[in-house]
N, C-alpha and C. Protein backbone atom coordinates (compact mmCIF):
# COMPACT_ATOMS: atom_id res chain seq x y z
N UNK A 1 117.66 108.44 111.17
CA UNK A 1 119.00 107.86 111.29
C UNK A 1 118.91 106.38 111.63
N UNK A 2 117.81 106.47 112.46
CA UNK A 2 118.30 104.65 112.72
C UNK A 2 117.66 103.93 112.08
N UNK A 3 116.14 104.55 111.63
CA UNK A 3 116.19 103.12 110.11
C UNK A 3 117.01 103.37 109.04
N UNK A 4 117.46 103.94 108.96
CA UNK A 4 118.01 104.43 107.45
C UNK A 4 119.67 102.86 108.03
N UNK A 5 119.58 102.77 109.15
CA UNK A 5 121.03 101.80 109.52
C UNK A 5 120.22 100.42 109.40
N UNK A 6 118.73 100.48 109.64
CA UNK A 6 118.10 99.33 110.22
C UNK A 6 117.82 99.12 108.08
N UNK A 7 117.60 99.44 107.38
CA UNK A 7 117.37 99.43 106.47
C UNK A 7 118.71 98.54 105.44
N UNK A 8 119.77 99.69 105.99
CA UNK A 8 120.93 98.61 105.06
C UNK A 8 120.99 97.47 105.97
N UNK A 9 120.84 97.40 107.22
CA UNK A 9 121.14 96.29 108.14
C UNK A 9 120.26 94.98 106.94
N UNK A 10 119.31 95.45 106.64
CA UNK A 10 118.06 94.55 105.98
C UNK A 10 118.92 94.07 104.64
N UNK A 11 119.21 95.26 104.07
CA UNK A 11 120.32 95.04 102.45
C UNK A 11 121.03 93.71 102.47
N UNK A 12 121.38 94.18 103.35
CA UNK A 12 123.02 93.38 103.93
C UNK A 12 122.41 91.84 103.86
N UNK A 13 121.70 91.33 104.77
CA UNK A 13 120.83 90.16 105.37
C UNK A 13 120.48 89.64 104.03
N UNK A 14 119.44 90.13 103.40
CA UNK A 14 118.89 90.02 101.97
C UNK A 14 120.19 89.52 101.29
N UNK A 15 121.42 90.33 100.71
CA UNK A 15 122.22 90.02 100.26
C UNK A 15 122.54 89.21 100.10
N UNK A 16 123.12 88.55 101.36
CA UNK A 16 123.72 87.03 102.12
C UNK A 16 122.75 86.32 101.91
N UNK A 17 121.51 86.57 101.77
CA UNK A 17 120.10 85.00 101.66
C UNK A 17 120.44 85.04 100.05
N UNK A 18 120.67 85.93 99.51
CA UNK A 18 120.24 85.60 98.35
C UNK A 18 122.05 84.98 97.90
N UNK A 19 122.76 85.38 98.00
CA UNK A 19 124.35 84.75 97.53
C UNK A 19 124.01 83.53 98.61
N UNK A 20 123.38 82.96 99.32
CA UNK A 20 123.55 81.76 99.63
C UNK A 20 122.60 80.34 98.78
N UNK A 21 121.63 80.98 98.44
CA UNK A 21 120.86 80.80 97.29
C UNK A 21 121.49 80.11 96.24
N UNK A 22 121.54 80.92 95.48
CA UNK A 22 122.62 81.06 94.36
C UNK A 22 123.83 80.21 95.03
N UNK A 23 124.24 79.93 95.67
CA UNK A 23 125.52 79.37 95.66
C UNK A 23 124.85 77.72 96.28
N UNK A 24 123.54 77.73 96.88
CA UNK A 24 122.93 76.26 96.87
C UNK A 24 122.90 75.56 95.96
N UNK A 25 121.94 76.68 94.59
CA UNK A 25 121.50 76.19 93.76
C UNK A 25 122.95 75.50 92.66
N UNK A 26 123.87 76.61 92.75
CA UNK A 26 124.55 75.94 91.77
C UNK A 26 125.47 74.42 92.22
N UNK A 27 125.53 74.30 93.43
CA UNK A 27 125.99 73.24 94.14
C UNK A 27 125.23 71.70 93.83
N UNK A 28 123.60 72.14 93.80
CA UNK A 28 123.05 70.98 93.43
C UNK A 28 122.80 70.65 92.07
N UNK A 29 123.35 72.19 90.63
CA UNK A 29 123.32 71.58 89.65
C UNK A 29 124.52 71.14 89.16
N UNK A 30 125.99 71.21 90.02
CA UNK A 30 126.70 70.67 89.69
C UNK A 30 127.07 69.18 90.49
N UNK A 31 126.12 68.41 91.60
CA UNK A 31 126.14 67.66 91.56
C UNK A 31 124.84 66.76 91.00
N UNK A 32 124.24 67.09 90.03
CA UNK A 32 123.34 66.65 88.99
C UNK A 32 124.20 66.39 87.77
N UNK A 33 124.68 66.96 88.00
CA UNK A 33 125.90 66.40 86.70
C UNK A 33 126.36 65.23 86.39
């Protein structure tokens, strides 16, 4: 039970790194523009 919480806890985290990513990257190719 509690990794299985500690596990999505990880999903979740991952998630957010990666949509922050992605939302860096497109920030600096639209000020390359």
């Amino acid at each position: 039970m509690l990794s299985t919480e500690r596990t999505e806890k990880s999903v979740e985290v991952l998630a957010a790194a990666e949509e922050k990513i992605l939302y860096n990257a497109n920030m600096s190719q639209y000020q390359a523009e």
